[in-house]
Protein backbone atom coordinates (compact mmCIF):
# COMPACT_ATOMS: atom_id res chain seq x y z
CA UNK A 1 81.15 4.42 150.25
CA UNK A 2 81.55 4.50 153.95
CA UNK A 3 77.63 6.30 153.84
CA UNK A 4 76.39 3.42 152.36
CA UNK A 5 78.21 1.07 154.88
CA UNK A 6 76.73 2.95 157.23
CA UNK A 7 73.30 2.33 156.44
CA UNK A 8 74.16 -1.78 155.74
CA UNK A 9 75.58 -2.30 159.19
CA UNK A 10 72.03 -0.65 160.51
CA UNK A 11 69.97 -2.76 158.38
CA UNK A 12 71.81 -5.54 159.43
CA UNK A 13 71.12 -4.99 163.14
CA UNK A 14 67.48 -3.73 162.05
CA UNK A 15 67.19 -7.64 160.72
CA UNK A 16 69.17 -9.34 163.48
CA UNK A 17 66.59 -7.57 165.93
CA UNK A 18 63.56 -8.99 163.69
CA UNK A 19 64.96 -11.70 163.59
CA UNK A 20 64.99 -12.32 167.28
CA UNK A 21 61.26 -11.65 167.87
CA UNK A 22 59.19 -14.77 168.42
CA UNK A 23 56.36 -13.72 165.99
CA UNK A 24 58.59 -13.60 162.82
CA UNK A 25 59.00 -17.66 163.28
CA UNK A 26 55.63 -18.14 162.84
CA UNK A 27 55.81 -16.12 159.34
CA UNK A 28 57.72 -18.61 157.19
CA UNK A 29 57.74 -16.59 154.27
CA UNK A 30 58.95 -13.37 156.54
CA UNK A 31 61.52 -15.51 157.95
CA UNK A 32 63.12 -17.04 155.04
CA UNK A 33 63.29 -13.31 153.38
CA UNK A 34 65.10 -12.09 156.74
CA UNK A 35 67.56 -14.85 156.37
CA UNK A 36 67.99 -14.37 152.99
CA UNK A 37 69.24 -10.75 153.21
CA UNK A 38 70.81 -11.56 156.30
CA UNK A 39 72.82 -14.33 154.54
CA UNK A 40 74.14 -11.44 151.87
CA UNK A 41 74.56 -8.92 154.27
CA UNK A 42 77.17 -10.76 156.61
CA UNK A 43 80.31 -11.10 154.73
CA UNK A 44 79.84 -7.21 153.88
CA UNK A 45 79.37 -6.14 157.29
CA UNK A 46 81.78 -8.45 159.16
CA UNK A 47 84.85 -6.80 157.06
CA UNK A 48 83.53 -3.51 157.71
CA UNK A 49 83.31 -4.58 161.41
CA UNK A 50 86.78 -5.34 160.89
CA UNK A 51 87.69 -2.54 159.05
CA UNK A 52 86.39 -0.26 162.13
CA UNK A 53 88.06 -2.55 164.80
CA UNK A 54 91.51 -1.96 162.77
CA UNK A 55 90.96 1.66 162.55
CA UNK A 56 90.62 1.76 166.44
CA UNK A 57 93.56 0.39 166.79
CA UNK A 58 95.72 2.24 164.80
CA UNK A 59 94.00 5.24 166.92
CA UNK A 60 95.41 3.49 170.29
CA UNK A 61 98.78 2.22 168.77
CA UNK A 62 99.75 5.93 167.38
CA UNK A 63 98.01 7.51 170.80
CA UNK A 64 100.33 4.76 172.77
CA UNK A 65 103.15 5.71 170.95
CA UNK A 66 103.16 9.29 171.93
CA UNK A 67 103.36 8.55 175.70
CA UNK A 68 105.70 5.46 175.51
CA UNK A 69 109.37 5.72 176.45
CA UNK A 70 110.19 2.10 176.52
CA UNK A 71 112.08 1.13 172.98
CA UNK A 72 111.02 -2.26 173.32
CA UNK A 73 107.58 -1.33 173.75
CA UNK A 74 107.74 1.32 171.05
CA UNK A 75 108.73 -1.29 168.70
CA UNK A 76 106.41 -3.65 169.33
CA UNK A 77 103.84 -0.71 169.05
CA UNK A 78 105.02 0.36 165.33
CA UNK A 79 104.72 -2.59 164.66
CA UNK A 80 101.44 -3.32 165.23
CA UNK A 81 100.42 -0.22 163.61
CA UNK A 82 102.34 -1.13 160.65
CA UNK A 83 100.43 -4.23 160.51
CA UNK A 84 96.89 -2.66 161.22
CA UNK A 85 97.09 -0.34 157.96
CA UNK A 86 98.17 -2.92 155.59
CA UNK A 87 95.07 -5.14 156.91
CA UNK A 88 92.79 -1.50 156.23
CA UNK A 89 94.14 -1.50 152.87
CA UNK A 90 93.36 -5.15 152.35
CA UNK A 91 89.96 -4.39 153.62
CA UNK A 92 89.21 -1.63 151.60
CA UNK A 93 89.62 -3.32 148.33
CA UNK A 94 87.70 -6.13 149.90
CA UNK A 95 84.83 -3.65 150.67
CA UNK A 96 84.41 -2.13 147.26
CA UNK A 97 84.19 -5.53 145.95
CA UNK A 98 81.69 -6.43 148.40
CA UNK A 99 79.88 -3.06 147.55
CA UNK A 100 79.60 -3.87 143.40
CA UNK A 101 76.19 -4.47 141.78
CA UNK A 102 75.89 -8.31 142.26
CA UNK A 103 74.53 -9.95 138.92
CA UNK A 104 70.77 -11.18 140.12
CA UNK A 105 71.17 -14.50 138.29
CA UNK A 106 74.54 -15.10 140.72
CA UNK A 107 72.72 -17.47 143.21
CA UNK A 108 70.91 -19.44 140.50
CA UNK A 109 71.36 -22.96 139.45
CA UNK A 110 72.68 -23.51 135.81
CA UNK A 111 71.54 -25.26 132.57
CA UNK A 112 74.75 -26.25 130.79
CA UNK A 113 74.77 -26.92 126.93
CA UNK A 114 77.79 -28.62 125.15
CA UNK A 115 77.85 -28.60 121.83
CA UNK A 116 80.34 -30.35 119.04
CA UNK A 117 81.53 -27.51 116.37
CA UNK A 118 84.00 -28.13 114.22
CA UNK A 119 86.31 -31.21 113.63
CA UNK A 120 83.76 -34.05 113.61
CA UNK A 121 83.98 -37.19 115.65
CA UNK A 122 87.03 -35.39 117.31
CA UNK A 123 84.69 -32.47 118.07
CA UNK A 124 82.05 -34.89 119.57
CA UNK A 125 85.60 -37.02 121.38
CA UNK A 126 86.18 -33.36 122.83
CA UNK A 127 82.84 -32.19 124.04
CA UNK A 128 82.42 -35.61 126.10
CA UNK A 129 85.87 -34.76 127.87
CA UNK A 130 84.69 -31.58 128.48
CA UNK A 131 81.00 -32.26 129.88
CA UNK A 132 83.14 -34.74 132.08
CA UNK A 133 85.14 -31.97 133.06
CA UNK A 134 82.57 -30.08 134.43
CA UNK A 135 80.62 -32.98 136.00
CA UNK A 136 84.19 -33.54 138.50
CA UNK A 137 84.22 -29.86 139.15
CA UNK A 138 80.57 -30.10 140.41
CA UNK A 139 80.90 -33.27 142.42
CA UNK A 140 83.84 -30.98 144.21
CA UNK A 141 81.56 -28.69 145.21
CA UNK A 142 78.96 -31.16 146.38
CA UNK A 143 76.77 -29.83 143.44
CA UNK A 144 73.92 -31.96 141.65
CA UNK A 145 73.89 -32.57 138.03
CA UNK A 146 71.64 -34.31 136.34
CA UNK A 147 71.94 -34.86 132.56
CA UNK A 148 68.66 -33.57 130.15
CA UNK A 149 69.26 -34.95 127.11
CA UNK A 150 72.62 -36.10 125.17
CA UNK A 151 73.34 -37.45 121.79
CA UNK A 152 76.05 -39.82 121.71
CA UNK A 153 78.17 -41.71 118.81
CA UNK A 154 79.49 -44.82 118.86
CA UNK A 155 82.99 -44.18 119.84
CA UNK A 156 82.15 -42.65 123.31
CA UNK A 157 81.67 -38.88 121.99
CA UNK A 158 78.82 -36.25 122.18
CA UNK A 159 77.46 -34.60 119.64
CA UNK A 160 75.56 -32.29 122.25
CA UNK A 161 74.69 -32.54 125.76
CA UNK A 162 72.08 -30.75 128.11
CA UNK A 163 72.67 -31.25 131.88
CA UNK A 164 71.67 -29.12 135.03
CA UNK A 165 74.18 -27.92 138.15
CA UNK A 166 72.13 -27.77 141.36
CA UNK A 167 74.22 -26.00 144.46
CA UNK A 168 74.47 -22.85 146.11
CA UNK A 169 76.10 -19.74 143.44
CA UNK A 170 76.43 -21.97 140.67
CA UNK A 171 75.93 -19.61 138.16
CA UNK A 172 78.74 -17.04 139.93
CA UNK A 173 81.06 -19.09 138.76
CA UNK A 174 80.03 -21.46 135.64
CA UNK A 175 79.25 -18.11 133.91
CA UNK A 176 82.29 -17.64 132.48
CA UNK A 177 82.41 -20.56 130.97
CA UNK A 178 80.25 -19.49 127.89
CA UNK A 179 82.15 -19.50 124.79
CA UNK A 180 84.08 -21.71 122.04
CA UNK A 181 86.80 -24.08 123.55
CA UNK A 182 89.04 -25.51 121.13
CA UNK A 183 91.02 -28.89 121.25
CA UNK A 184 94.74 -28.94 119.66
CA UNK A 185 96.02 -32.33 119.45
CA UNK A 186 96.92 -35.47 117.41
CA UNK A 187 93.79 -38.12 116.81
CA UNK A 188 93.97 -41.22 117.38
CA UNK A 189 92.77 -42.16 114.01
CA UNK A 190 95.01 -40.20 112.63
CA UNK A 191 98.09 -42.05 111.43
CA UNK A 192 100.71 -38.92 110.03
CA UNK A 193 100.65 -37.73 113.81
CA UNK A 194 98.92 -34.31 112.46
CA UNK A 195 97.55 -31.96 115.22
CA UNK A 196 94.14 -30.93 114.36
CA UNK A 197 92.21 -28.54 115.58
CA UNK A 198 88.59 -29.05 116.83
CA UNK A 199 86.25 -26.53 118.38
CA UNK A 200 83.29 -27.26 121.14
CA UNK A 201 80.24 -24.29 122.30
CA UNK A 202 79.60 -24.29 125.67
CA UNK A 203 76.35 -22.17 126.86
CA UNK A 204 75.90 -21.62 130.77
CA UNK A 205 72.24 -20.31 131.60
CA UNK A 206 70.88 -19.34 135.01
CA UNK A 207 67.51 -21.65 135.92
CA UNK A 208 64.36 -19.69 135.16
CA UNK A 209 61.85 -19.45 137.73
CA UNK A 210 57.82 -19.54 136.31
CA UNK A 211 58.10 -15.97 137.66
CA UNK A 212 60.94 -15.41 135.36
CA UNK A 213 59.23 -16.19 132.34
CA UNK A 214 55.91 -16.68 131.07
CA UNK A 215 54.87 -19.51 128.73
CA UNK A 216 52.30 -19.88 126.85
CA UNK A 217 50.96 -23.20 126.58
CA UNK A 218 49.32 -22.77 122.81
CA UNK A 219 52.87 -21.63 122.49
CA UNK A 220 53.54 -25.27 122.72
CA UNK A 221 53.74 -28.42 121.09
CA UNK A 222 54.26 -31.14 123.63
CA UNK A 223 55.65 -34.76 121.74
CA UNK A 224 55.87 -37.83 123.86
CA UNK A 225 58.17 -41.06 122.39
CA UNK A 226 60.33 -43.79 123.25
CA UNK A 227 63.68 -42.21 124.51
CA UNK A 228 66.51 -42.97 121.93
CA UNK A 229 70.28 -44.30 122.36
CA UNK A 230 72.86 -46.60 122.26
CA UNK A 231 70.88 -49.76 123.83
CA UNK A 232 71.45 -51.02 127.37
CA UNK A 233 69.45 -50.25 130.95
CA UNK A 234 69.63 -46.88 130.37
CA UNK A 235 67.59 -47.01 126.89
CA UNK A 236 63.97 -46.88 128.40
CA UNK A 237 61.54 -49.31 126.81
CA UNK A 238 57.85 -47.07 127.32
CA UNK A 239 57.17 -44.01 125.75
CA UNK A 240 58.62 -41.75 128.54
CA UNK A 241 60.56 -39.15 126.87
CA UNK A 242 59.22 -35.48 126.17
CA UNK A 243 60.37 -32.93 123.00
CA UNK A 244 58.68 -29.43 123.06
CA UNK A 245 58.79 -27.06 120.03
CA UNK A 246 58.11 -23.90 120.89
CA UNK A 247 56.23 -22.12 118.00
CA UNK A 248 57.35 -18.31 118.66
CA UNK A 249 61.16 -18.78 118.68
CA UNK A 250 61.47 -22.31 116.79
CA UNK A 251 63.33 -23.49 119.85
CA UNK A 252 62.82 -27.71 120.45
CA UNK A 253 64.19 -29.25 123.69
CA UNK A 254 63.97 -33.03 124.49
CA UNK A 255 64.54 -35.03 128.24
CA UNK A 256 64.44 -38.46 127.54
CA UNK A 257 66.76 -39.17 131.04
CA UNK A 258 63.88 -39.92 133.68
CA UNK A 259 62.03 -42.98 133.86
CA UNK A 260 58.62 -40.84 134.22
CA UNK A 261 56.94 -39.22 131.89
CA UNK A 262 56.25 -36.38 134.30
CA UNK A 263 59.83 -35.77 135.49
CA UNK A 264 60.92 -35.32 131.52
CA UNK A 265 57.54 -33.20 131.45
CA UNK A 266 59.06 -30.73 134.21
CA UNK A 267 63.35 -31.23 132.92
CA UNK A 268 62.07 -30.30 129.46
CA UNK A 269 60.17 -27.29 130.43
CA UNK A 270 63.24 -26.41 133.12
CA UNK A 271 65.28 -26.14 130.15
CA UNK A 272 63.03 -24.22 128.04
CA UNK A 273 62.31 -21.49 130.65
CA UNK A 274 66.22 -21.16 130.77
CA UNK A 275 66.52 -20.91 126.86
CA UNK A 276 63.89 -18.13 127.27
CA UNK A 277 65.52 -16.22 129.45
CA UNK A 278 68.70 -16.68 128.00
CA UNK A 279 67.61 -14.98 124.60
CA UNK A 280 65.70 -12.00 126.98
CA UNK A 281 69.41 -11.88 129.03
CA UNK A 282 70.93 -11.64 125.61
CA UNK A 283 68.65 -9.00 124.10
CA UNK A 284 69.41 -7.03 127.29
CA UNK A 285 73.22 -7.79 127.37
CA UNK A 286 73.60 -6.39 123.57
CA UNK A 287 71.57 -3.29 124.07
CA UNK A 288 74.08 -1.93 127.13
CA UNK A 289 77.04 -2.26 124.76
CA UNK A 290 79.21 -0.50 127.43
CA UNK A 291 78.34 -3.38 129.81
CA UNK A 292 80.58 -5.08 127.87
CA UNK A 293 83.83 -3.40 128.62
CA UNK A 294 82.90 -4.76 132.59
CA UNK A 295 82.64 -8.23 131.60
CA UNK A 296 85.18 -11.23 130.78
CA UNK A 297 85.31 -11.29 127.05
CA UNK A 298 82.05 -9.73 125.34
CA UNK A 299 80.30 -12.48 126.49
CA UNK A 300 79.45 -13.55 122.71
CA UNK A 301 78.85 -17.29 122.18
CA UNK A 302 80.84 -17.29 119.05
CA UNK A 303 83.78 -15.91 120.90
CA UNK A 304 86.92 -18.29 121.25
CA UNK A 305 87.79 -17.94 125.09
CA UNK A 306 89.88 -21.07 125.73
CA UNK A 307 92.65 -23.44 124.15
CA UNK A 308 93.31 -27.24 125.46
CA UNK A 309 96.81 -28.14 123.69
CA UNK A 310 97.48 -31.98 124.06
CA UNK A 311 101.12 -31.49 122.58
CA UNK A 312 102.34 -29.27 125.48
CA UNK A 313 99.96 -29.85 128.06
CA UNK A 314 98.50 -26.95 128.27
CA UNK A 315 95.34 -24.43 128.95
CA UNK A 316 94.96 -21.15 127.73
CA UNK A 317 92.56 -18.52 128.62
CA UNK A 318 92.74 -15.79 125.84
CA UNK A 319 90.22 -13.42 128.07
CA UNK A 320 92.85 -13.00 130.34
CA UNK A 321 95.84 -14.22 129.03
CA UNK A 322 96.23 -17.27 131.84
CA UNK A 323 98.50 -20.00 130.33
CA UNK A 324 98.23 -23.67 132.80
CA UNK A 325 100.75 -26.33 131.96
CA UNK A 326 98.37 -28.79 134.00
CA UNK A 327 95.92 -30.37 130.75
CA UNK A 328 94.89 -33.32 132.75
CA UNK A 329 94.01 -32.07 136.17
CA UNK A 330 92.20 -29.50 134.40
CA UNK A 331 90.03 -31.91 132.38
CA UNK A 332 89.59 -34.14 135.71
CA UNK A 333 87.97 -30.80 136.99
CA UNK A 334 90.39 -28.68 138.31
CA UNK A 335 89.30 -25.18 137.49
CA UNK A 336 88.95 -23.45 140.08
CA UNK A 337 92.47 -21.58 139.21
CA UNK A 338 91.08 -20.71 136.08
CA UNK A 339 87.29 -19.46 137.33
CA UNK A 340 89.44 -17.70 140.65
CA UNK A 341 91.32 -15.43 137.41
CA UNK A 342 88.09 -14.83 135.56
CA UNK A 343 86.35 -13.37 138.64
CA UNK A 344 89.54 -11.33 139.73
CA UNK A 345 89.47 -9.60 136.49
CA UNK A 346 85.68 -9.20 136.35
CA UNK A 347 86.16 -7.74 139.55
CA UNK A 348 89.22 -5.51 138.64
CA UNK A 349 87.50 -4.08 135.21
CA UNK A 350 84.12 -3.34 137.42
CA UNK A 351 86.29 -1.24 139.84
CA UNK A 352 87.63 0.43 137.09
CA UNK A 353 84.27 1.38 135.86
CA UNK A 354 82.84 2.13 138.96
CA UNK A 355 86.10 4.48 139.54
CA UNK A 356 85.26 6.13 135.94
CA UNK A 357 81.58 6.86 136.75
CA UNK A 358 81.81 8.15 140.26
């Protein structure tokens, strides 16, 4: 581990020193490459900078030590040290975190698909909540999103929804949001004050670049029509929306949310690159069945990883048994609790692999 280290904190001064030369500005592709690594390279070696610096000065504190007479002094000394290690062993876990294979989709932006499942209008009720949900969360972060393509019923519900996250890591931490989330409460068209129980799929996909995946455009059938809906400005009145059926995988995707032609053009291809490269992450994910036991769940759409219950106001996450009594600040987008616990554990059950293989 500390090897490795090693060799980061020289190819971090290696890049700092490019970096510094006047001829690498005028290389703009060069440039944004150097920053790039830079950029991942700086929280690692900072904490190892750290992690030396602490070292030192439990070297001086215990070399102190030996030649001071003065109790006060001696005190103050020990207890320095005593604060130095704990902050190594903080660091160290820190480091081997740092140090674990980072997921190469982690800095992409995500195409989010919500999806009613069972329990009907209550289902579609649900979904809406929940694509609100993560629309709040997002404006937190300062992230984009732009909605694709939705289908709506009357009573304010979604049957399905398509929308996009733009901002920096999104998919780090809206990955683990894949999965069925199921609804327990009473409806309100429900007059014996029955709790039913509804379900909702949520698939998170990382953005596919054109280098990602390769389309073929006799592949294709491009449809253009009038985008549909519940009337009102938002209804557009020219033939502006785009549906493409891709022939080898039977896969359709519609935009109907941009005014142009061309901007549902490039959404609806967006979102079919990421469906692509979902199935090809899939394929990939299901033939390293022992990747599984370092993930959250098995990261299987059909699996049931959380439970909204109305009656008791509360959130459970049966990946890693996290119970919230907080059901509406978590609906208004308060998650990050929940995503913080996913990640800890991903981390924790990576370790544990990593500690198994070496």
């Amino acid at each position: 581990m500390f090897d490795k280290l090693e060799d980061l904190l020289r190819k971090f001064e290696e890049i700092m020193n490019e970096l510094s030369e006047p001829s690498v500005a005028e290389n703009q592709e060069r440039f944004r490459a150097l920053m790039k690594e830079q950029s991942n390279l700086s929280p690692i070696v900072e904490a190892y900078r750290e992690y030396k610096k602490c070292n030192q000065d439990i070297e001086d504190s215990l070399a102190m030590l030996e030649s001071e007479s003065d109790e006060e002094m001696r005190e103050m000394l020990k207890e320095e040290l005593s604060d130095a290690k704990k902050r190594v062993e903080e660091l160290e876990h820190e480091l081997k975190i740092l140090l674990l294979p980072k997921d190469p989709n982690d800095d992409k932006n995500v195409i989010v698909e919500i999806r009613a499942g069972a329990g009907g209008d209550e289902a579609a009720l649900f979904a809406a909540e929940i694509y609100r949900m993560y629309v709040h969360y997002a404006e937190g972060r300062r992230w984009k999103v732009e909605t694709a393509e939705v289908e709506e019923i009357g009573i304010g519900g979604m049957k399905s929804v398509t929308f996009m996250v733009t901002g920096q890591g999104a998919y780090s931490v809206l990955k683990y949001e894949s999965g069925v989330h199921r609804v327990q409460r009473v409806p309100e068209t429900e007059s014996g004050g029955r709790i039913h129980t509804s379900t909702i799929t949520v698939a998170v996909m990382p953005e596919a670049e054109e280098v990602d995946v390769e389309i073929d455009e006799k592949d294709i059938r491009i449809d253009v029509m009038r985008a549909s809906g519940n009337g009102g400005q938002c209804v557009n009145t020219t033939d502006s929306a785009v549906r493409l059926t891709h022939y080898p995988t039977g896969i359709v995707v519609y935009s109907q949310t941009e005014k142009s032609q061309l901007q549902n053009k490039a959404k609806a291809f967006a979102l079919l690159r990421a469906k692509l490269y979902d199935i090809e992450q899939q394929k990939a994910h299901d033939a390293e069945a022992e990747l599984r036991k370092s993930q959250i769940g098995t990261g299987d759409r059909s699996e049931k990883i959380r439970t909204y219950n109305f009656p008791q106001g509360r959130v459970t996450d049966h990946r890693i048994n996290l119970t919230l009594y907080k059901l509406d600040k978590v609906l208004n987008g308060d998650i990050q609790e929940i995503l913080d616990a996913c990640i800890a554990a991903d981390q924790a059950a990576k370790l544990v692999k990593l500690g198994q293989e070496s």
